[in-house]
N, C-alpha and C. Protein backbone atom coordinates (compact mmCIF):
# COMPACT_ATOMS: atom_id res chain seq x y z
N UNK A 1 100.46 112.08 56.95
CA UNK A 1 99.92 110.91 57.60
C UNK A 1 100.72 110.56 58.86
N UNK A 2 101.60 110.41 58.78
CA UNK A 2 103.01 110.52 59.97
C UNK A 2 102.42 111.36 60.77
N UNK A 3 102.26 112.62 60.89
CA UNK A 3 101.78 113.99 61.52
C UNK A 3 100.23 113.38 62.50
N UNK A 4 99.93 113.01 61.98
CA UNK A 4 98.44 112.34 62.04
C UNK A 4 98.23 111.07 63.25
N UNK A 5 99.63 110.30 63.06
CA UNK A 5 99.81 108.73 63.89
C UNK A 5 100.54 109.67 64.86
N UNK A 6 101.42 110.37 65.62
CA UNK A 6 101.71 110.82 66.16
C UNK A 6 100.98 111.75 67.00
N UNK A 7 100.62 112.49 66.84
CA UNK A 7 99.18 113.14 66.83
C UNK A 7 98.33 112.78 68.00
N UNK A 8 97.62 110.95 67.30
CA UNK A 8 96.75 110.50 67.78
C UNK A 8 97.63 109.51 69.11
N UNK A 9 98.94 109.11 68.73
CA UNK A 9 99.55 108.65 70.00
C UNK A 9 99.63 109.22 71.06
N UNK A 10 99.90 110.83 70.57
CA UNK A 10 100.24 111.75 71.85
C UNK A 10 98.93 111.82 72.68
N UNK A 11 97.81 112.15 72.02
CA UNK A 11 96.26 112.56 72.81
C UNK A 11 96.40 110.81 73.37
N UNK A 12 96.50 109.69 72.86
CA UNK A 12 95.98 108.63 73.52
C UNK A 12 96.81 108.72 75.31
N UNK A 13 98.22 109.09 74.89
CA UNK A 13 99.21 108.80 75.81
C UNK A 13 98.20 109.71 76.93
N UNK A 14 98.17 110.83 76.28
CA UNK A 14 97.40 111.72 77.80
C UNK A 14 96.39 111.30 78.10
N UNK A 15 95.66 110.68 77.15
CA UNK A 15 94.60 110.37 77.79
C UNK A 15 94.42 109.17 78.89
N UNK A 16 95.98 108.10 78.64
CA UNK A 16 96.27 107.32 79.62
C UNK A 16 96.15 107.34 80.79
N UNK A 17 97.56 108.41 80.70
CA UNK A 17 97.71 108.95 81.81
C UNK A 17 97.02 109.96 82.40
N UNK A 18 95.90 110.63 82.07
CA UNK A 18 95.05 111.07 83.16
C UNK A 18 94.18 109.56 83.54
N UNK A 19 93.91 109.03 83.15
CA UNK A 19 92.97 107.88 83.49
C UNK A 19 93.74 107.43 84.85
N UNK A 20 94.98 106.94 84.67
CA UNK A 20 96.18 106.51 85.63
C UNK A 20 95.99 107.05 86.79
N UNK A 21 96.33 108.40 86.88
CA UNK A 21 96.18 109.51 87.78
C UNK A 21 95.04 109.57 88.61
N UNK A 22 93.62 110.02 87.49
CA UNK A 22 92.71 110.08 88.65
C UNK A 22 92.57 108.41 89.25
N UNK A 23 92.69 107.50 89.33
CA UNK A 23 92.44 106.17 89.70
C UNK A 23 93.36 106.35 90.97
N UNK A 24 94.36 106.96 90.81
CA UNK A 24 95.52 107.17 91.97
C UNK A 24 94.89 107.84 92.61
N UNK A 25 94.15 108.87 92.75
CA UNK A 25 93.69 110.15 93.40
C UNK A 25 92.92 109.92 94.69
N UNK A 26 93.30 110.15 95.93
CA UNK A 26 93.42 109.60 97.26
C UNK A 26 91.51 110.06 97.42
N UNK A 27 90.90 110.96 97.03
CA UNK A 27 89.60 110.44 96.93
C UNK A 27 88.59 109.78 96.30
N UNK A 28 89.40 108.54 95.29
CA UNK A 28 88.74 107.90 94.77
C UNK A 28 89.51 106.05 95.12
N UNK A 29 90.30 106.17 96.17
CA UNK A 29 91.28 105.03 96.45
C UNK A 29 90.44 104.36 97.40
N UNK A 30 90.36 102.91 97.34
CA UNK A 30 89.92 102.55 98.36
C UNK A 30 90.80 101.29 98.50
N UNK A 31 91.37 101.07 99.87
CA UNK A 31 92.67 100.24 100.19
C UNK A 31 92.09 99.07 100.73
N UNK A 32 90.66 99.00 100.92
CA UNK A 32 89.68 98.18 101.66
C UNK A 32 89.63 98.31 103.05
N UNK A 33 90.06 98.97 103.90
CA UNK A 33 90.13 99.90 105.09
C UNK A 33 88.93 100.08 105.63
N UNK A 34 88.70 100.11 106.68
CA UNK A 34 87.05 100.79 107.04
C UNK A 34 87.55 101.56 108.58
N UNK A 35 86.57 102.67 108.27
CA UNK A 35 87.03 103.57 109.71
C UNK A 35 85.35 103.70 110.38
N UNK A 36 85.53 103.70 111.44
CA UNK A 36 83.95 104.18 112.30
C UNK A 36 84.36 105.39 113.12
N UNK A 37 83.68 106.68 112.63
CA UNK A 37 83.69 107.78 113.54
C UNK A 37 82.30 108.18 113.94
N UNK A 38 82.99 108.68 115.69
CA UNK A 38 81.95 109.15 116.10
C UNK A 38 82.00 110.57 116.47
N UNK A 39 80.98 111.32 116.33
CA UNK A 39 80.81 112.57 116.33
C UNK A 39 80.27 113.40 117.63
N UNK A 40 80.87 113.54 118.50
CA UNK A 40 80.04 114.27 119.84
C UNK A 40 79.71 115.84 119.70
N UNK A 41 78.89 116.20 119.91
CA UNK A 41 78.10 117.38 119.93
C UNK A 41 78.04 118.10 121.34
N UNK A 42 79.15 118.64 121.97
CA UNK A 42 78.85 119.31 123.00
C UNK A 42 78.81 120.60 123.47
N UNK A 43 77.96 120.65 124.46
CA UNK A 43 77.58 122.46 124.35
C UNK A 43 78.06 122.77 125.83
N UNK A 44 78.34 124.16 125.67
CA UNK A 44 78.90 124.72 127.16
C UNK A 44 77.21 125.56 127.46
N UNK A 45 77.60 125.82 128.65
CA UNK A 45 76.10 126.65 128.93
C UNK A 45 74.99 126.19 128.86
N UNK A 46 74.76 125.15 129.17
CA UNK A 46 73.52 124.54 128.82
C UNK A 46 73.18 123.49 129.98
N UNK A 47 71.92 123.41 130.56
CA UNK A 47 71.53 122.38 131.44
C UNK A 47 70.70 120.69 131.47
N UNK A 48 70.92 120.69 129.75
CA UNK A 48 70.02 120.09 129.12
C UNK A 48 71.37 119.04 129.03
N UNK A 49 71.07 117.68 128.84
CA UNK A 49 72.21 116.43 128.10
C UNK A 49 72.77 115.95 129.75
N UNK A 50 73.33 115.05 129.09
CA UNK A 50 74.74 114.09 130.61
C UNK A 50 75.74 115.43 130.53
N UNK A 51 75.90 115.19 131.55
CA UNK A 51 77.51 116.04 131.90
C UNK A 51 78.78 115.21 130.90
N UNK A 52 79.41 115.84 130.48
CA UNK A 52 80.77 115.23 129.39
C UNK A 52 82.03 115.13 130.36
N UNK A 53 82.31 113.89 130.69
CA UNK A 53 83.60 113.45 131.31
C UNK A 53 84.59 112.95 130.39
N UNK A 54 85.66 112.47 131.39
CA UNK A 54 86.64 112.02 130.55
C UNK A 54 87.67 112.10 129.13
N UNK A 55 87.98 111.59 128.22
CA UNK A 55 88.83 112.20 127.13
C UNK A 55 88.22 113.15 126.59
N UNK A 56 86.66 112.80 126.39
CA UNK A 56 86.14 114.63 125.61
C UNK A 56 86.20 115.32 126.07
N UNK A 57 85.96 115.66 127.49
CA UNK A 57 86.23 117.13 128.42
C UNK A 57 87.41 117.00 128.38
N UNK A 58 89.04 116.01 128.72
CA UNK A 58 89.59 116.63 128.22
C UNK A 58 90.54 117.41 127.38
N UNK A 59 89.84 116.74 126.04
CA UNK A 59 90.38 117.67 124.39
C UNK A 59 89.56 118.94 124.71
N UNK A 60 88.25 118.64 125.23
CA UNK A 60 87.89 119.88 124.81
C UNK A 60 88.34 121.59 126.08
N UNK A 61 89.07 121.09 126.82
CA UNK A 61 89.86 121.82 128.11
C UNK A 61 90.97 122.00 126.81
N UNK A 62 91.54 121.65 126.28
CA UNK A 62 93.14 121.49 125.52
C UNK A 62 92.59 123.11 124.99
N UNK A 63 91.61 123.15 124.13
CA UNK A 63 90.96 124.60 123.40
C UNK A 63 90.38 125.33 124.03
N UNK A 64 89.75 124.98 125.30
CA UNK A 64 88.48 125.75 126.04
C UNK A 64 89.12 127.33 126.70
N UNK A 65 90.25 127.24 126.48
CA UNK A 65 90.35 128.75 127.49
C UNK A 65 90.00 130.13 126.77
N UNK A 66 89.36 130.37 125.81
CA UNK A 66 88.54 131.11 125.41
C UNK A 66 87.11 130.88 125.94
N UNK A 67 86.53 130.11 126.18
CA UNK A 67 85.51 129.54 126.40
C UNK A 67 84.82 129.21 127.50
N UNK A 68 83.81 129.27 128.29
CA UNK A 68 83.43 128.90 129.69
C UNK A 68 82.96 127.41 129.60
N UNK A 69 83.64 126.78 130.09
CA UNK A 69 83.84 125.26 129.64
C UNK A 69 83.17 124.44 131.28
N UNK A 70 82.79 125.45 132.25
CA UNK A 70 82.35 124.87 133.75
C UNK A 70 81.01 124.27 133.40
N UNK A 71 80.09 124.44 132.50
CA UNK A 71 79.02 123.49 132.20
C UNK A 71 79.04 122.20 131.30
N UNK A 72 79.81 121.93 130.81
CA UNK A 72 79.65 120.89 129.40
C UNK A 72 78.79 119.88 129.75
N UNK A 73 77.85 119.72 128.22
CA UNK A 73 76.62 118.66 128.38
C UNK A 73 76.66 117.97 126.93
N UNK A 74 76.06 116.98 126.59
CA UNK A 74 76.60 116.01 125.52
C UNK A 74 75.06 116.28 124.78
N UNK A 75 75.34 117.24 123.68
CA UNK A 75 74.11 117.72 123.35
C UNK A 75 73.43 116.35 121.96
N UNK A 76 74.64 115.64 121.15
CA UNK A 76 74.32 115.03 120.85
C UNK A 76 75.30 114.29 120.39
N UNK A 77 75.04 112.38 119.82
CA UNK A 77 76.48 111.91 119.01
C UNK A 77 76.12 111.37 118.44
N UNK A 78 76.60 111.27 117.40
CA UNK A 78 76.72 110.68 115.85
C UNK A 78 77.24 109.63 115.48
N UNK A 79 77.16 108.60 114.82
CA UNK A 79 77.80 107.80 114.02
C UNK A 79 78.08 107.44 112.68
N UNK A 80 78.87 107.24 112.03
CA UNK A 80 79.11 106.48 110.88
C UNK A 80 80.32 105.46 110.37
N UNK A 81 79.94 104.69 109.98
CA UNK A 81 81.16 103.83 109.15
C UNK A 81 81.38 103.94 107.62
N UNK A 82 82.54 103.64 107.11
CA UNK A 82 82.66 104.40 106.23
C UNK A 82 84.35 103.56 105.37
N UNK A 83 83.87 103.25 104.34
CA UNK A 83 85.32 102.73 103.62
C UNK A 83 86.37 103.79 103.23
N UNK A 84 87.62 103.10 103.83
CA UNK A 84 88.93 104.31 102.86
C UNK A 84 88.67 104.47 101.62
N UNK A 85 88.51 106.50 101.18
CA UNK A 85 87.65 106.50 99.95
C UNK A 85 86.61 106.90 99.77
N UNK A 86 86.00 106.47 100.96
CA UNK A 86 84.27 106.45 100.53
C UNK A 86 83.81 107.96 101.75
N UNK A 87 82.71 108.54 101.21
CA UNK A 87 81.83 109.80 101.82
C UNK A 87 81.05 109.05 102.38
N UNK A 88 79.74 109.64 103.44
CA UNK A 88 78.92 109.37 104.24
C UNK A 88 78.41 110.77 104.67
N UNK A 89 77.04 110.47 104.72
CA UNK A 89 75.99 111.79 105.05
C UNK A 89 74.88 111.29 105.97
N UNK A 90 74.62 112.17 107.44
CA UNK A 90 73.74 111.86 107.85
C UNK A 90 72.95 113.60 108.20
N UNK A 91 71.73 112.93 107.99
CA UNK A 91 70.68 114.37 108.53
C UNK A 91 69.25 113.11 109.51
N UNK A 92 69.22 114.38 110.29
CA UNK A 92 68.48 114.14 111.52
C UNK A 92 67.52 115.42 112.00
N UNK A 93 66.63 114.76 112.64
CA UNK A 93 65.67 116.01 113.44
C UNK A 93 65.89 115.91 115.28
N UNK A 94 65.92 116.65 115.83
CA UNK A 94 66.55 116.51 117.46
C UNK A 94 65.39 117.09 118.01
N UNK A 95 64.55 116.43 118.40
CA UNK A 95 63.56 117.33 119.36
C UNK A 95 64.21 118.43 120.66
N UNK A 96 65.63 117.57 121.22
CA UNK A 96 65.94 117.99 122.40
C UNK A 96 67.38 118.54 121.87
N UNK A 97 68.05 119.49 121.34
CA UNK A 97 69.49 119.80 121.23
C UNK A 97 69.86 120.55 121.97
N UNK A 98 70.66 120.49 122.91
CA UNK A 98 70.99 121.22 123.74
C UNK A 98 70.06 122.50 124.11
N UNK A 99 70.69 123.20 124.26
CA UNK A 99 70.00 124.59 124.15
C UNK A 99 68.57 125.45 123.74
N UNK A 100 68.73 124.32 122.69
CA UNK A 100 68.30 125.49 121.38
C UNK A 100 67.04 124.79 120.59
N UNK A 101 66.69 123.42 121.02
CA UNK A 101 65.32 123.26 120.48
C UNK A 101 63.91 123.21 121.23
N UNK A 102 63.19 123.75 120.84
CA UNK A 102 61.57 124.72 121.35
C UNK A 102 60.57 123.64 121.27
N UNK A 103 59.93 123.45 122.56
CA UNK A 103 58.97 123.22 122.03
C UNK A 103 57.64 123.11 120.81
N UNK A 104 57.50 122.04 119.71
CA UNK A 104 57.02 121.99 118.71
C UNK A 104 58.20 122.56 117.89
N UNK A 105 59.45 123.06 117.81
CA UNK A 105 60.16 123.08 116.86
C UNK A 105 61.36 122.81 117.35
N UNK A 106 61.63 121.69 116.51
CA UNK A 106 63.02 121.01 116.89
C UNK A 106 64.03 121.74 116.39
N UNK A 107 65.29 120.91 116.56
CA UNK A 107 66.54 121.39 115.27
C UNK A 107 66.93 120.40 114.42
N UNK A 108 67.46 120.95 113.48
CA UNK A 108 67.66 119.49 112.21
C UNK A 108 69.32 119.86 112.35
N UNK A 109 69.87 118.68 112.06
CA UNK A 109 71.30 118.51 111.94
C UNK A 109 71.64 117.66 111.03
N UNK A 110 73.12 117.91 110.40
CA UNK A 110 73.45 116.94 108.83
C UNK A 110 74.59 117.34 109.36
N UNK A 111 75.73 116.12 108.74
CA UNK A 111 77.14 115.63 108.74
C UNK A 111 77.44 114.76 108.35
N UNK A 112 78.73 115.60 107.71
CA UNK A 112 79.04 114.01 106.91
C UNK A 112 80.79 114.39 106.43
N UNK A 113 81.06 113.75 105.70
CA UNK A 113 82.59 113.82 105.49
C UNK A 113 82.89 112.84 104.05
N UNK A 114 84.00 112.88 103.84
CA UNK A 114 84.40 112.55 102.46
C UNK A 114 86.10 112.07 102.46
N UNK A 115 86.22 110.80 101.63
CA UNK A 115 87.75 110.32 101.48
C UNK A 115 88.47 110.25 102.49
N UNK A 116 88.14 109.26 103.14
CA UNK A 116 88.85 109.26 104.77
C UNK A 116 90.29 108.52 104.11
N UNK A 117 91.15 108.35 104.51
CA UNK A 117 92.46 107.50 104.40
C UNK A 117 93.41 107.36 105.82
N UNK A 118 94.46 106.70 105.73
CA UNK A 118 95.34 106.20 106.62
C UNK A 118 96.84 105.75 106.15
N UNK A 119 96.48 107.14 105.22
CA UNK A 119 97.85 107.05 104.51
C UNK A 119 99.03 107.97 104.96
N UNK A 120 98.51 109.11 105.74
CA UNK A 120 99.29 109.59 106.41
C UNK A 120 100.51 109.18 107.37
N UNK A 121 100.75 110.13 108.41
CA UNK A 121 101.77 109.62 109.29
C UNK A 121 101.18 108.32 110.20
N UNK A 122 101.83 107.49 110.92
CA UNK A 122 101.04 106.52 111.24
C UNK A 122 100.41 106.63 112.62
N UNK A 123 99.42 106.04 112.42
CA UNK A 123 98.38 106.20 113.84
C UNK A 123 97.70 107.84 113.45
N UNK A 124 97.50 107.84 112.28
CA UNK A 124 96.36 109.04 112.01
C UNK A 124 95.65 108.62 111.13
N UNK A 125 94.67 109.17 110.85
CA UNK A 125 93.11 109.27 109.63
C UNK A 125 92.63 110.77 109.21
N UNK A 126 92.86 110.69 108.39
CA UNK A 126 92.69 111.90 107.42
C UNK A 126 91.24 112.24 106.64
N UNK A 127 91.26 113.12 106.61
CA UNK A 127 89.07 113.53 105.95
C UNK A 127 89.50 114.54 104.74
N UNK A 128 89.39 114.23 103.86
CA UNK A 128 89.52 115.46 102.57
C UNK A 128 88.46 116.54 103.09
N UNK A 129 87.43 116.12 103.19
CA UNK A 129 86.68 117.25 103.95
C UNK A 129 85.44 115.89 105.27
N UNK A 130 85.27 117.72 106.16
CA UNK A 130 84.40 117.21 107.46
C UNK A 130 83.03 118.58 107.82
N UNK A 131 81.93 117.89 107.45
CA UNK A 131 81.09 119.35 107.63
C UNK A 131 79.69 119.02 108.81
N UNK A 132 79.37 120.09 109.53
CA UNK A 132 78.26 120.15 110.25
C UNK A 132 77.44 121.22 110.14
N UNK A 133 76.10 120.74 110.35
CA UNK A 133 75.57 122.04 110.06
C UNK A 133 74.19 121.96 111.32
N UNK A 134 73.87 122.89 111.77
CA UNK A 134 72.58 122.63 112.28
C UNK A 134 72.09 123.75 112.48
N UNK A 135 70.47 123.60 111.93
CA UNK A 135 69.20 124.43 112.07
C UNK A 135 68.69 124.93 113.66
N UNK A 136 69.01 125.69 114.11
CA UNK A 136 68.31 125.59 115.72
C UNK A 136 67.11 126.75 115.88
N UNK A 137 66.24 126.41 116.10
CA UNK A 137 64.88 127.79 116.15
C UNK A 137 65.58 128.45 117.55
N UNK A 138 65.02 130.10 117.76
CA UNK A 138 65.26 130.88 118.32
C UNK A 138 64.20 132.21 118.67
N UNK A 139 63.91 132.59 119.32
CA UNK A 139 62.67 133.64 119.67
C UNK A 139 62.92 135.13 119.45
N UNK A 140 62.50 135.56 117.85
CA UNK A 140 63.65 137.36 118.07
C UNK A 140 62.09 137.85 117.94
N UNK A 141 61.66 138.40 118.57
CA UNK A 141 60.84 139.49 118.89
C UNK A 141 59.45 139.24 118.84
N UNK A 142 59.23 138.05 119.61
CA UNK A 142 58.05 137.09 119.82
C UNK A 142 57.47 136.19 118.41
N UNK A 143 58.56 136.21 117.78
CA UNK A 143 58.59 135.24 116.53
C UNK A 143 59.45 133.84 116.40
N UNK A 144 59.59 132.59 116.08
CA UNK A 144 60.22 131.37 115.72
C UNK A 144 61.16 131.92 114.68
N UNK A 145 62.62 132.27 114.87
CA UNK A 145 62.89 131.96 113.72
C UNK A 145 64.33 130.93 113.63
N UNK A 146 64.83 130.21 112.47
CA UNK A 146 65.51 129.41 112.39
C UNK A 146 67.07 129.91 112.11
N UNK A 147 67.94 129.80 112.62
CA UNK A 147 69.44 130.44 113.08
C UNK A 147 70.63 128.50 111.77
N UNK A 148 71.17 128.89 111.07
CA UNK A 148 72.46 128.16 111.02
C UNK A 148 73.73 128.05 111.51
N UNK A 149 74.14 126.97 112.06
CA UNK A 149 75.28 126.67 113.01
C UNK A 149 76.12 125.67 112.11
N UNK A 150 77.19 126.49 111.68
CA UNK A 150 77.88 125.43 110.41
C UNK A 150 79.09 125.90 109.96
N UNK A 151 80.16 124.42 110.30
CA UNK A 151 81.15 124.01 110.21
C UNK A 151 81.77 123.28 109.11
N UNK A 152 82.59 123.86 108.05
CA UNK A 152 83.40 122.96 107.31
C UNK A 152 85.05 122.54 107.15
N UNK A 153 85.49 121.81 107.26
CA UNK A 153 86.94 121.52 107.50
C UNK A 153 87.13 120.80 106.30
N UNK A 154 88.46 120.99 105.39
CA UNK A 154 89.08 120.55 104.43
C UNK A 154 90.32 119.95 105.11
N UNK A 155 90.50 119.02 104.70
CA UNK A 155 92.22 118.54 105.47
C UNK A 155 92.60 118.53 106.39
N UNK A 156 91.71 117.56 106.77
CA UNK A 156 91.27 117.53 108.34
C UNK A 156 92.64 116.04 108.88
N UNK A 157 93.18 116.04 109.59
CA UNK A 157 94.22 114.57 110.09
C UNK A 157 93.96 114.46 111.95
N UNK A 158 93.30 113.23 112.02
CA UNK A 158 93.59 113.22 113.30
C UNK A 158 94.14 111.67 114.07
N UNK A 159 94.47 111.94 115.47
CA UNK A 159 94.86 110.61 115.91
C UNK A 159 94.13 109.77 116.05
N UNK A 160 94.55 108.42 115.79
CA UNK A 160 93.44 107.07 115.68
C UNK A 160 92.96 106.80 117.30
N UNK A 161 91.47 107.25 117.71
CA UNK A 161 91.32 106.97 118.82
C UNK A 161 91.10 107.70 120.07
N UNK A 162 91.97 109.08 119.31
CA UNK A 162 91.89 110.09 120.27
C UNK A 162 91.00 111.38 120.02
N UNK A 163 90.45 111.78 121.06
CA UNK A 163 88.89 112.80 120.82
C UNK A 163 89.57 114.09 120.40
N UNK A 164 88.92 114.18 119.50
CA UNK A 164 90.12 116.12 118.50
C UNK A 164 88.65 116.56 118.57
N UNK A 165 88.83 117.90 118.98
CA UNK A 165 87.90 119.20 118.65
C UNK A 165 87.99 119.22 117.01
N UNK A 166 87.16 119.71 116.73
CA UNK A 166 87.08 119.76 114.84
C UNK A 166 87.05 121.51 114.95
N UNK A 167 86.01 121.93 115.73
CA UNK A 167 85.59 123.14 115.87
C UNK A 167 84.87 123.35 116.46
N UNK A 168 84.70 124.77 116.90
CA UNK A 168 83.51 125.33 117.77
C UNK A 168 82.85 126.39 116.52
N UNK A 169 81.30 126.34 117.51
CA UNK A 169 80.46 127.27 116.97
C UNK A 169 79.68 128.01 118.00
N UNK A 170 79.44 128.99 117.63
CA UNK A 170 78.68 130.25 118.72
C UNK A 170 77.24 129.76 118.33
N UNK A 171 76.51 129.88 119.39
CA UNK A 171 74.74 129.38 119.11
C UNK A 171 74.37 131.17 119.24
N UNK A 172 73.39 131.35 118.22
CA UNK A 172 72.57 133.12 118.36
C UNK A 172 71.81 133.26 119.74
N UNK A 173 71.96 134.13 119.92
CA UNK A 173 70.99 134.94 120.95
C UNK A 173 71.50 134.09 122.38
N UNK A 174 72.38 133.51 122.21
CA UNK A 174 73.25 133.04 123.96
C UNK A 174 74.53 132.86 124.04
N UNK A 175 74.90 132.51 124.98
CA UNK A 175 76.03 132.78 125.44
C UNK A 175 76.74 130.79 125.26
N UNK A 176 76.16 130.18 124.77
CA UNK A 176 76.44 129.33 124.50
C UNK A 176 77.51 128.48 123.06
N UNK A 177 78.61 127.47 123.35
CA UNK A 177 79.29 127.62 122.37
C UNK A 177 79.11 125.71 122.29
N UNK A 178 79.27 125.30 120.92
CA UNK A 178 79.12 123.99 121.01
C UNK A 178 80.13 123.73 120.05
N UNK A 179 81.05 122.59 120.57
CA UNK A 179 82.62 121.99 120.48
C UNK A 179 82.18 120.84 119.91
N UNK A 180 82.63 120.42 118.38
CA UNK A 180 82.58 119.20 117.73
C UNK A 180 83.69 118.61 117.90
N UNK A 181 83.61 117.74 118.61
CA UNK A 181 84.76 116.11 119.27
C UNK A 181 84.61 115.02 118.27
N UNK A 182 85.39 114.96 117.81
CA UNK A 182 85.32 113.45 116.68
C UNK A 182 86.24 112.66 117.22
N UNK A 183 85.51 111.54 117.16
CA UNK A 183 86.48 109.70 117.53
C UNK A 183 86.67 109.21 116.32
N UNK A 184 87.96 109.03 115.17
CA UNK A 184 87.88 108.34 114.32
C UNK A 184 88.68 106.99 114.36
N UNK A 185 88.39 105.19 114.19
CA UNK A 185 88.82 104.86 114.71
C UNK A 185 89.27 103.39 113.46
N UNK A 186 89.99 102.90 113.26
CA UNK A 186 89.97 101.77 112.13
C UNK A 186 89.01 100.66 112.69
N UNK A 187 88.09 100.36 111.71
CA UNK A 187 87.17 99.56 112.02
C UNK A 187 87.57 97.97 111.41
N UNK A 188 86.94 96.84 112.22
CA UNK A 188 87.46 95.56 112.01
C UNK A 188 86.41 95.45 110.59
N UNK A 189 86.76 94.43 109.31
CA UNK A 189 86.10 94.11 108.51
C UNK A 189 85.01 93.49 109.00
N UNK A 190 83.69 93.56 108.29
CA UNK A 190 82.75 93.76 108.30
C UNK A 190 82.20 92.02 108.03
């Protein structure tokens, strides 16, 4: 019986303490924090969008020397707000995306991210994960067909305020490359 009360203390104890733990677990924390990021979508090679000045052209010069960076156009931008803790998902249809959407067939785009915090070093914001994806139609041999353009980042940290490349992606069948610029920024309560 002894064997038995012991036993059932030990499983309770663990079972405590995982309870403890995941409650601690920086993607389920919320400090009451709110961040607003914005997402710029820009493409090199392309004649379509505003021309991209200022801090986004230049973060995106900081990476571009692989890259022919003499056209940049602001193919598209994003928003979301979002609690320390909390995910956010957006999907969209773009009649006009840079490059790459056709007459009668657009491109669809989704992004979103997960467990932002500001627990890091200070004056940064952190993403457990950050993903993009987009559908763009394309013409291979007098046919429509649909191409994926898609980006995922795990452990992602950037400066509060300042425009970070996330990543680039190659668009099919051109010579075109499109640079994801994120603004993440602490947002005033709501």
């Amino acid at each position: 019986m002894k064997l038995f009360r012991i036993t059932l203390a030990a499983a309770a104890l663990i079972i405590l303490t995982a309870g403890v733990l995941l409650a601690q677990s920086p993607e389920r924390q919320n400090d009451g924090r709110s961040f607003s990021v914005s997402l710029y979508v820009v493409s090199s090679g392309s004649e379509r969008g505003p021309e991209v000045a200022g801090k986004i052209k230049e973060a995106i010069s900081k990476v571009g020397g692989a890259f022919d960076i003499s056209s940049l156009r602001l193919a598209s931008v994003y928003y979301q707000r979002i609690a320390s803790g909390g995910s956010g998902e957006s999907n969209s249809i773009q009649p006009d995306f840079a490059a790459y959407s056709m007459e009668n067939n657009p491109s669809y785009t989704e992004w979103g991210m997960n467990s932002l915090d500001s627990q890091g070093p200070a004056g940064t914001i952190g993403f457990r994960h950050f993903g993009f994806k987009a559908r763009v139609p394309s013409t291979v041999n007098g046919a429509i067909q649909y191409f994926n353009l898609e980006s995922n980042v795990n452990n992602l940290r950037v400066w509060v305020g300042k425009p970070a490349v996330v990543s680039t992606l190659k668009a099919p069948m051109s010579n075109s490359v499109l640079f994801l610029v994120v603004v993440a920024e602490m947002a005033d309560p709501a």
